[in-house]
Protein backbone atom coordinates (compact mmCIF):
# COMPACT_ATOMS: atom_id res chain seq x y z
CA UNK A 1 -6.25 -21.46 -1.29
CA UNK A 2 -7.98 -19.49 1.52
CA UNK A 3 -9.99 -16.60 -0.13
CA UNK A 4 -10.80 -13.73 2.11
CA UNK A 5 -14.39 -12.14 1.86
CA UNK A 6 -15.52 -9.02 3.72
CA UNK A 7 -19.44 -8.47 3.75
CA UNK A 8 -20.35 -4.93 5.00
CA UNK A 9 -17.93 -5.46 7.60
CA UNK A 10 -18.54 -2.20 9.68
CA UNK A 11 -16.76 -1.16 13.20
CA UNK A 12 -18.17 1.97 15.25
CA UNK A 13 -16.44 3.27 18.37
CA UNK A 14 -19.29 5.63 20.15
CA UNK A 15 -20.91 7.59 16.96
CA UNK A 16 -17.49 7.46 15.03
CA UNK A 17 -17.01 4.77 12.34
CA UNK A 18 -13.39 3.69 12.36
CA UNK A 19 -14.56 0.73 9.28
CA UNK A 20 -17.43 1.36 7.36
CA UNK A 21 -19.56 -0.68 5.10
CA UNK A 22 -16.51 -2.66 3.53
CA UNK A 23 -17.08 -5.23 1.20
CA UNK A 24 -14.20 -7.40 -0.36
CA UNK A 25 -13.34 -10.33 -2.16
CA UNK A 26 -9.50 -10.89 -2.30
CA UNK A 27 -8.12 -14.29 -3.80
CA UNK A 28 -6.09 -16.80 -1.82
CA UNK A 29 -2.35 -16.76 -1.85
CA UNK A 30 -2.14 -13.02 -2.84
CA UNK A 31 0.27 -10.30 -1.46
CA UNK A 32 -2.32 -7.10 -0.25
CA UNK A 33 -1.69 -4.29 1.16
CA UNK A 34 -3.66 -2.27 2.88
CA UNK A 35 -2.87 1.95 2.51
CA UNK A 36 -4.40 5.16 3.59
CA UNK A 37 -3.28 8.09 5.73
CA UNK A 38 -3.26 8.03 9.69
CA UNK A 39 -6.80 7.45 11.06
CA UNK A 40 -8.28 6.05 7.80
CA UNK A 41 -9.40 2.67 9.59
CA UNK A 42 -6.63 -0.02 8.16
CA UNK A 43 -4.96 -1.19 11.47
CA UNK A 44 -8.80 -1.42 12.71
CA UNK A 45 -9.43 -3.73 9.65
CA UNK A 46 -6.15 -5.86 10.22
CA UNK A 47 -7.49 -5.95 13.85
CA UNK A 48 -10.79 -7.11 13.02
CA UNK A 49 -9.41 -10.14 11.10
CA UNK A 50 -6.87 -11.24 13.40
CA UNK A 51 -10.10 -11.13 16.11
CA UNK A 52 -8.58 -8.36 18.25
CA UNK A 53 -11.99 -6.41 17.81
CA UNK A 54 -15.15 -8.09 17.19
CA UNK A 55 -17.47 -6.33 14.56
CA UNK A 56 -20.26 -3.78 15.39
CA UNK A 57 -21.89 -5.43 11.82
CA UNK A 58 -20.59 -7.87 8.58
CA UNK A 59 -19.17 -10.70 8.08
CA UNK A 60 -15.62 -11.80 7.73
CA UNK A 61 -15.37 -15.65 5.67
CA UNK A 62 -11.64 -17.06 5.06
CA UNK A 63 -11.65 -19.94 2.79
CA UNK A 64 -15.80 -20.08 2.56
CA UNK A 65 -15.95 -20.24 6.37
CA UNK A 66 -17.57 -17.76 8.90
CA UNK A 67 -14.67 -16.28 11.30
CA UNK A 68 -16.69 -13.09 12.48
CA UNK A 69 -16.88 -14.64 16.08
CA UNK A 70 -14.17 -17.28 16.18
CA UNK A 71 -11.57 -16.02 19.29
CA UNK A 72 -7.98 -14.90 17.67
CA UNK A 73 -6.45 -18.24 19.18
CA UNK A 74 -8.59 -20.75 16.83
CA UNK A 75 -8.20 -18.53 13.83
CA UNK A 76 -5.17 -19.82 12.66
CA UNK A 77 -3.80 -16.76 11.63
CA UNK A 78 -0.18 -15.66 11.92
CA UNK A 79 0.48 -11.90 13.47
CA UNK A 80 3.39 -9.35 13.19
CA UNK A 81 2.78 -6.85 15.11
CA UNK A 82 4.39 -3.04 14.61
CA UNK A 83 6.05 -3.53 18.01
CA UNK A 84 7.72 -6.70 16.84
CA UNK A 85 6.14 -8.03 20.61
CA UNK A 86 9.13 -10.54 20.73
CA UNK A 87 9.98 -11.86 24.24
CA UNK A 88 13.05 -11.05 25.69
CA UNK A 89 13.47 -13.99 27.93
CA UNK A 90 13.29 -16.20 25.57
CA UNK A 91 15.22 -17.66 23.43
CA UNK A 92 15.40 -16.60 19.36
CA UNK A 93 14.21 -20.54 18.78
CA UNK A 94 11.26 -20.06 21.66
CA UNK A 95 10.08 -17.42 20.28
CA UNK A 96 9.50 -18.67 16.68
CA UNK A 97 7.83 -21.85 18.65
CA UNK A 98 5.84 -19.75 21.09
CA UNK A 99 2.96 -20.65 18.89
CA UNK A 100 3.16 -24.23 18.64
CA UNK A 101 3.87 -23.94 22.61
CA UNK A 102 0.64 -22.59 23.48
CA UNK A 103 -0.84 -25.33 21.02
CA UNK A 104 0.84 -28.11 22.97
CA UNK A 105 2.71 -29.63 20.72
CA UNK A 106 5.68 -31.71 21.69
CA UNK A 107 8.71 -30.07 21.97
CA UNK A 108 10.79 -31.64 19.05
CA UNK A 109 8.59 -30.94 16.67
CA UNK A 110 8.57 -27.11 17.97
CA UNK A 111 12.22 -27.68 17.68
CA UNK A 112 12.13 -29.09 14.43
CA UNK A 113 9.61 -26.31 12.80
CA UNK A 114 11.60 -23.10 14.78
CA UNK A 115 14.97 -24.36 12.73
CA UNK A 116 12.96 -24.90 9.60
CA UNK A 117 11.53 -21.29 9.49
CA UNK A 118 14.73 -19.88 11.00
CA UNK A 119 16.39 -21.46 7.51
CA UNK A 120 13.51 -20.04 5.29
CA UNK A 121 14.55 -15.96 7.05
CA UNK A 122 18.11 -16.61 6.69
CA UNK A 123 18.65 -17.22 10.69
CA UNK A 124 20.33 -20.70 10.87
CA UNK A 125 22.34 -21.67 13.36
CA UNK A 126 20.54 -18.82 15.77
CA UNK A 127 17.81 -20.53 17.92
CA UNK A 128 19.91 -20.21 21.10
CA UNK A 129 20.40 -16.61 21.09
CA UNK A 130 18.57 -14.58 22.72
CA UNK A 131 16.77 -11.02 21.30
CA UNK A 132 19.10 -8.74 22.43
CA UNK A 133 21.50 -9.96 20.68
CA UNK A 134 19.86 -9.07 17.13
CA UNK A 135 20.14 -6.55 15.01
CA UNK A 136 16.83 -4.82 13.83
CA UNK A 137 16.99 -6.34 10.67
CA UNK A 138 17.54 -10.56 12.34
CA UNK A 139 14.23 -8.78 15.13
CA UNK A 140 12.22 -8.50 11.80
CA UNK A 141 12.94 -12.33 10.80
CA UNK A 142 12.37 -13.59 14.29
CA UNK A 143 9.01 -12.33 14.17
CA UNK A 144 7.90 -13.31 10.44
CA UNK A 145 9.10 -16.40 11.57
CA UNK A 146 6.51 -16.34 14.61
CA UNK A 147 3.76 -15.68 12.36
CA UNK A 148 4.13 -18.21 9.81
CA UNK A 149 5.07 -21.04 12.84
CA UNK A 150 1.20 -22.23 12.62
CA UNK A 151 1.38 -22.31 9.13
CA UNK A 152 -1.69 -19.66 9.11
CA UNK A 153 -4.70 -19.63 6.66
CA UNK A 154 -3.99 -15.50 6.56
CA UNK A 155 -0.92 -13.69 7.58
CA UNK A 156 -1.26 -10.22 8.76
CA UNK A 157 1.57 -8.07 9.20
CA UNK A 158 0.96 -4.42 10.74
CA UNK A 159 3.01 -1.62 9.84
CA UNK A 160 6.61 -4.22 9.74
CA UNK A 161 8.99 -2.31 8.06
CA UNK A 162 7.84 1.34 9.75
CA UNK A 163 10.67 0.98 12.59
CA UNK A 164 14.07 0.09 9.76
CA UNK A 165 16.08 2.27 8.06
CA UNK A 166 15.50 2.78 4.47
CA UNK A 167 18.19 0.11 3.30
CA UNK A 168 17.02 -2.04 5.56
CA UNK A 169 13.41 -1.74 4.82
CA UNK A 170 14.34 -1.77 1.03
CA UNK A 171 16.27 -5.06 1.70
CA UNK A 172 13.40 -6.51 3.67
CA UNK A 173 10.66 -5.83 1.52
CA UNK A 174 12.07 -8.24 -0.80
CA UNK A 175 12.70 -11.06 1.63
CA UNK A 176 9.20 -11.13 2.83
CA UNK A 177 7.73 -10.88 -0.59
CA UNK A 178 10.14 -13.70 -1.57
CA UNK A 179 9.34 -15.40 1.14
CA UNK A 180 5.50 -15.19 0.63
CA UNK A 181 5.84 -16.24 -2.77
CA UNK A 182 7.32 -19.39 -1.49
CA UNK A 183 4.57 -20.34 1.03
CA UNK A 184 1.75 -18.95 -1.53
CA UNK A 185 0.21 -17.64 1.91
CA UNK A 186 -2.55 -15.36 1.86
CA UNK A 187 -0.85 -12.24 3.15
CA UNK A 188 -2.08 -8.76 4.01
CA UNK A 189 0.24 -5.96 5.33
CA UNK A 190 -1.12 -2.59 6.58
CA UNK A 191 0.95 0.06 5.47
CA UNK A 192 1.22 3.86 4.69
CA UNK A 193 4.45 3.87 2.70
CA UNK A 194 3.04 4.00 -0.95
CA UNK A 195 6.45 2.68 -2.53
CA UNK A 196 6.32 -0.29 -0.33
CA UNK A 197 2.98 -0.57 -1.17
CA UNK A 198 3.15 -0.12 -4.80
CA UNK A 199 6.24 -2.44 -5.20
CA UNK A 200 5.34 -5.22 -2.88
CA UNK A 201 1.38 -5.77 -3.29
CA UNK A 202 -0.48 -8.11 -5.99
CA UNK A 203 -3.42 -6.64 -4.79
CA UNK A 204 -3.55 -2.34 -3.34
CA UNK A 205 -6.29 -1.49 -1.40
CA UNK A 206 -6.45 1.95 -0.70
CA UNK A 207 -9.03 3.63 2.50
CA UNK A 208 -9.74 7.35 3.29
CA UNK A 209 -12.23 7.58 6.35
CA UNK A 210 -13.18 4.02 6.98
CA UNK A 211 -14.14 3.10 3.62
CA UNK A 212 -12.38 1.53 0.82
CA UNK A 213 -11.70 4.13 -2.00
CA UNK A 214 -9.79 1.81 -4.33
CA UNK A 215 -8.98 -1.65 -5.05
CA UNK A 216 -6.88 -3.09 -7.72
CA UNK A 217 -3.70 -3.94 -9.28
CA UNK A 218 -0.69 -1.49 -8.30
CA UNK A 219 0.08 -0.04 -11.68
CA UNK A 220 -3.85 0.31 -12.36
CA UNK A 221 -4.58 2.23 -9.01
CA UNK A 222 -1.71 4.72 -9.84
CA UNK A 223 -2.44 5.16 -13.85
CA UNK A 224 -6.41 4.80 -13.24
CA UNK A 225 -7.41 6.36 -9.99
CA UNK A 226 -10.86 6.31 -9.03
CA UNK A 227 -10.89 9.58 -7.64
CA UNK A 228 -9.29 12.52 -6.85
CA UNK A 229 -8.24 11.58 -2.94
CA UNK A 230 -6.76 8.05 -4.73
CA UNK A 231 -4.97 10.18 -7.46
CA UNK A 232 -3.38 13.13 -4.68
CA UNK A 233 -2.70 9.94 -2.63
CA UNK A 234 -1.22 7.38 -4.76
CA UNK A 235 2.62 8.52 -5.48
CA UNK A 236 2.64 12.11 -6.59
CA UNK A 237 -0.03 13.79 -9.12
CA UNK A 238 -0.59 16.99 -10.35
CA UNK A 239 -4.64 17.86 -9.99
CA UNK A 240 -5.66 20.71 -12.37
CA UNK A 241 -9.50 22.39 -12.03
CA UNK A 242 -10.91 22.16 -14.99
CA UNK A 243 -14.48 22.19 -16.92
CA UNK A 244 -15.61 18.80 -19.14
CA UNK A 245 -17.40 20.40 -22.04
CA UNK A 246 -17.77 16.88 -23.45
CA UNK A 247 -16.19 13.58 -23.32
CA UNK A 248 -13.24 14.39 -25.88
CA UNK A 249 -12.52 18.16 -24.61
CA UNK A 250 -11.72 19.59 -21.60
CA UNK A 251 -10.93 23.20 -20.64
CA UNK A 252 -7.90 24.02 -18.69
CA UNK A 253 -7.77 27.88 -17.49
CA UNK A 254 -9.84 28.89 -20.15
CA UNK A 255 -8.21 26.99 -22.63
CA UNK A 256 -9.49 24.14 -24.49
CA UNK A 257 -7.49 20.43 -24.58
CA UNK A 258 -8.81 17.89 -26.85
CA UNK A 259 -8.59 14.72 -25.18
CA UNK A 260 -6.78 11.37 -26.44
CA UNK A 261 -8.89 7.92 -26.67
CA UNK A 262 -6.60 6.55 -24.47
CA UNK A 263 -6.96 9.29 -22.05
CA UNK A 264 -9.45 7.96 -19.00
CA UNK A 265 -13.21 10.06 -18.17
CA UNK A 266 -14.56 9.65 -14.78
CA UNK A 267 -16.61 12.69 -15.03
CA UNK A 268 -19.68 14.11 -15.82
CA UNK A 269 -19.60 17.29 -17.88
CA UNK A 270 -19.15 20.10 -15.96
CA UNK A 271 -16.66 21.34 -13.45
CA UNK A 272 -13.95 18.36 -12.54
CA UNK A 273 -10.26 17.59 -11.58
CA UNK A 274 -7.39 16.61 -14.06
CA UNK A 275 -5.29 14.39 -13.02
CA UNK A 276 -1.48 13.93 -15.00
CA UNK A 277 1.62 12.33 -13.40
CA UNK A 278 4.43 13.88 -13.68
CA UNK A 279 6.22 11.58 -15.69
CA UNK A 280 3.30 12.66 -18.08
CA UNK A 281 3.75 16.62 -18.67
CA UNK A 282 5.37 17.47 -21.32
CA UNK A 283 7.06 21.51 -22.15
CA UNK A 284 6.19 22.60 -26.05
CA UNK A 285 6.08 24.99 -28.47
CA UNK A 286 1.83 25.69 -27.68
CA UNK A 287 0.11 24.81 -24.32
CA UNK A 288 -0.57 26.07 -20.89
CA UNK A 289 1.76 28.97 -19.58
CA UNK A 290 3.10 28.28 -16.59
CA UNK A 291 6.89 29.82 -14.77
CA UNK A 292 9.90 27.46 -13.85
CA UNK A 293 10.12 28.02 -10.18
CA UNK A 294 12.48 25.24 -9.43
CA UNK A 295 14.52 22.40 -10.46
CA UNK A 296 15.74 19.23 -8.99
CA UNK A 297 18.78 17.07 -10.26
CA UNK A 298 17.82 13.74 -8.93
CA UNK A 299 20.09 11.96 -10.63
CA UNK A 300 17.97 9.63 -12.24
CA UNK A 301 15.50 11.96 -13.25
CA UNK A 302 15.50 15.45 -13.36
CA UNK A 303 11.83 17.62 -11.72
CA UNK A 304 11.28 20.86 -12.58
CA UNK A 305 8.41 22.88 -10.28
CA UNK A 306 5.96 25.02 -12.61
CA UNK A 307 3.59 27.66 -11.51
CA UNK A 308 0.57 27.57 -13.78
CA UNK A 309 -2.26 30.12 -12.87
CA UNK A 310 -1.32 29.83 -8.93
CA UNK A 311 -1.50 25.94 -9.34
CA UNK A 312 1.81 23.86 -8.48
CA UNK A 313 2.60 21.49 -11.17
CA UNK A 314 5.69 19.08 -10.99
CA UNK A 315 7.23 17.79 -14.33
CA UNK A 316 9.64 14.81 -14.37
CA UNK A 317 12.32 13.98 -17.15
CA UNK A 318 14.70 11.59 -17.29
CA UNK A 319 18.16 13.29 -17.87
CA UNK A 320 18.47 12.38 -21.66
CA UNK A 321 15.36 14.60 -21.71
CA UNK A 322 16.39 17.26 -19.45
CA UNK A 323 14.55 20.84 -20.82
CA UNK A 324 17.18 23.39 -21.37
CA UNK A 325 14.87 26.20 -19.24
CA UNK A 326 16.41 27.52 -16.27
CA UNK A 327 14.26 29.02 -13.09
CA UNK A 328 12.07 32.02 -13.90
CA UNK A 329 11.44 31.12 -17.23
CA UNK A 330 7.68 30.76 -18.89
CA UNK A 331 7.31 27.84 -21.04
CA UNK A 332 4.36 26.09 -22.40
CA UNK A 333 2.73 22.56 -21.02
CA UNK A 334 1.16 19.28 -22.60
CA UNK A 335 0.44 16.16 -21.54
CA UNK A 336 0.97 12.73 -22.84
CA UNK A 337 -2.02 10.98 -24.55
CA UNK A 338 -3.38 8.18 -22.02
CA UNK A 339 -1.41 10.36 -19.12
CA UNK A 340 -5.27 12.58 -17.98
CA UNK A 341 -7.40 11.17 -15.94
CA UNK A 342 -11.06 13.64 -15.67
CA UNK A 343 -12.31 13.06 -11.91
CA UNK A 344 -15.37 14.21 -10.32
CA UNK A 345 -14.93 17.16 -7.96
């Protein structure tokens, strides 16, 4: 398997740093993906792996070996770009080969490999057309297909889905994780879409300003952020000031909340952040006042919009559970045991 180490791996353009001081070990044959609003430095990262931009500092290993200064052509990494970068005058079948061209190798077996990864993307039978003739969707196999013509140590994909429509990018997001299960190829997409993200990835690694914030499962990055930009980031959360008194009570608008065991404390005492999902807020009989201000029939799950003390809070039920308040109304809030998370300021 080729593990991919990061060490310090910074990148500075002038006085700004676009990567900063990031360290990682990720395991081979893992699905990552790499998230973070515009600007936080991921497409920089992906582009300092597939040797598009050379590091100001750090060290980037694949497999144990040292590929800081090896040129993008002897990498051996496969590439989708967000722009797809297909050519249009060549064929469907030349472009999965294009790699393999530029490697010299004969043309049957370029042949022979373009119809094999056409079959694994569900394009038989299409080497002879040519791109126009594709839908977005068949554009989107063409070039996975590219990438994976090499048979690459890493495969980086950049932003793939961004340009489908949502069935289409739903649809997709399952073929490529399908198909990377398959290869077991080390595989690291940059998006900002946190479903895809959070329903694709073995392995989230979240970035705000160059640096990493968070890395972990899915499921443990969204119940057990780090902090409070991972928390506002990751899905939807509801992020209460509040005051630690000590590490089992916590006071909420002057009101005091004991907290569970299962509940999670990233805090010292003193002024912090509480952070509950929404699937995690609960209406009682006692508990914080807050107004009904709107309400949502999603059809799978019903969100009601609180005001509590000028702070938004968003409360989701599934319909069996559906409150009988209506807008306007004051009603009381909890929280689920194990649903707070205390975060630093």
């Amino acid at each position: 398997m080729n593990d991919l180490s990061l060490r310090g791996v910074t990148k500075r353009f002038g006085a700004t740093a676009a990567v900063d001081d990031v360290t990682l070990d990720i395991p081979g044959g893992k699905f990552i993906c790499l998230l973070g609003p515009s600007g936080c430095g991921k497409t920089t990262l992906l582009r300092l792996l597939a040797g598009l931009e050379e590091p100001t500092s750090g060290q980037i290993l694949v497999g144990g070996r040292d590929q800081t200064h090896v040129p993008t052509h002897r990498r051996d990494f496969g590439m989708v770009f967000q722009s797809l970068a297909l050519f249009p005058h060549l064929s469907v079948g030349e472009n999965v080969a294009y790699p393999l061209a530029i490697r010299g190798t004969p043309r049957a077996q370029r042949r022979a490999r373009a119809e094999e990864l056409l079959s694994l993307v569900q394009l038989s039978g299409m080497a002879d057309r040519r791109i126009h003739q594709l839908s977005g969707g068949q554009r989107q196999r063409v070039a996975i297909a590219r990438g994976l013509a090499i048979d690459p140590k890493l495969f980086l994909l950049d932003e793939p889905l961004s340009a489908l429509d949502a069935n289409l990018r739903e649809h997709m997001q399952i073929e490529l994780r399908q198909i990377q299960t398959r290869l077991g190829v080390t595989t690291l997409v940059v998006t900002h879409d946190q479903k895809e993200a959070l329903t694709m990835a073995d392995i989230v690694i979240v970035m705000d300003r160059g640096r990493v914030q968070q890395m972990g499962a899915p499921m443990e990055v969204y119940r057990d952020p780090a902090n409070a930009f991972v928390a506002g980031f990751i899905g939807t959360s509801n992020l209460l000031p509040c005051r630690l008194l000590d590490p089992a009570t916590l006071e909420v608008s002057g009101q005091r909340l004991p907290l569970a065991g299962q509940d999670r404390v990233k805090a010292a005492p003193g002024p912090a952040i509480l952070s509950v999902r929404p699937e995690d807020v609960r209406l009682g009989p006692e508990g914080l006042p807050a107004r009904v201000t709107f309400i949502r029939d999603l059809g799978e799950s019903v969100q009601l919009v609180l005001d509590h003390a000028g702070q938004e809070v968003t409360a989701l039920f599934s319909p069996r559970e559906r409150p009988e308040v209506g807008i306007g109304e004051t009603v009381a809030l909890t929280f689920a045991p194990g649903g707070r998370v205390v975060l630093a300021p």
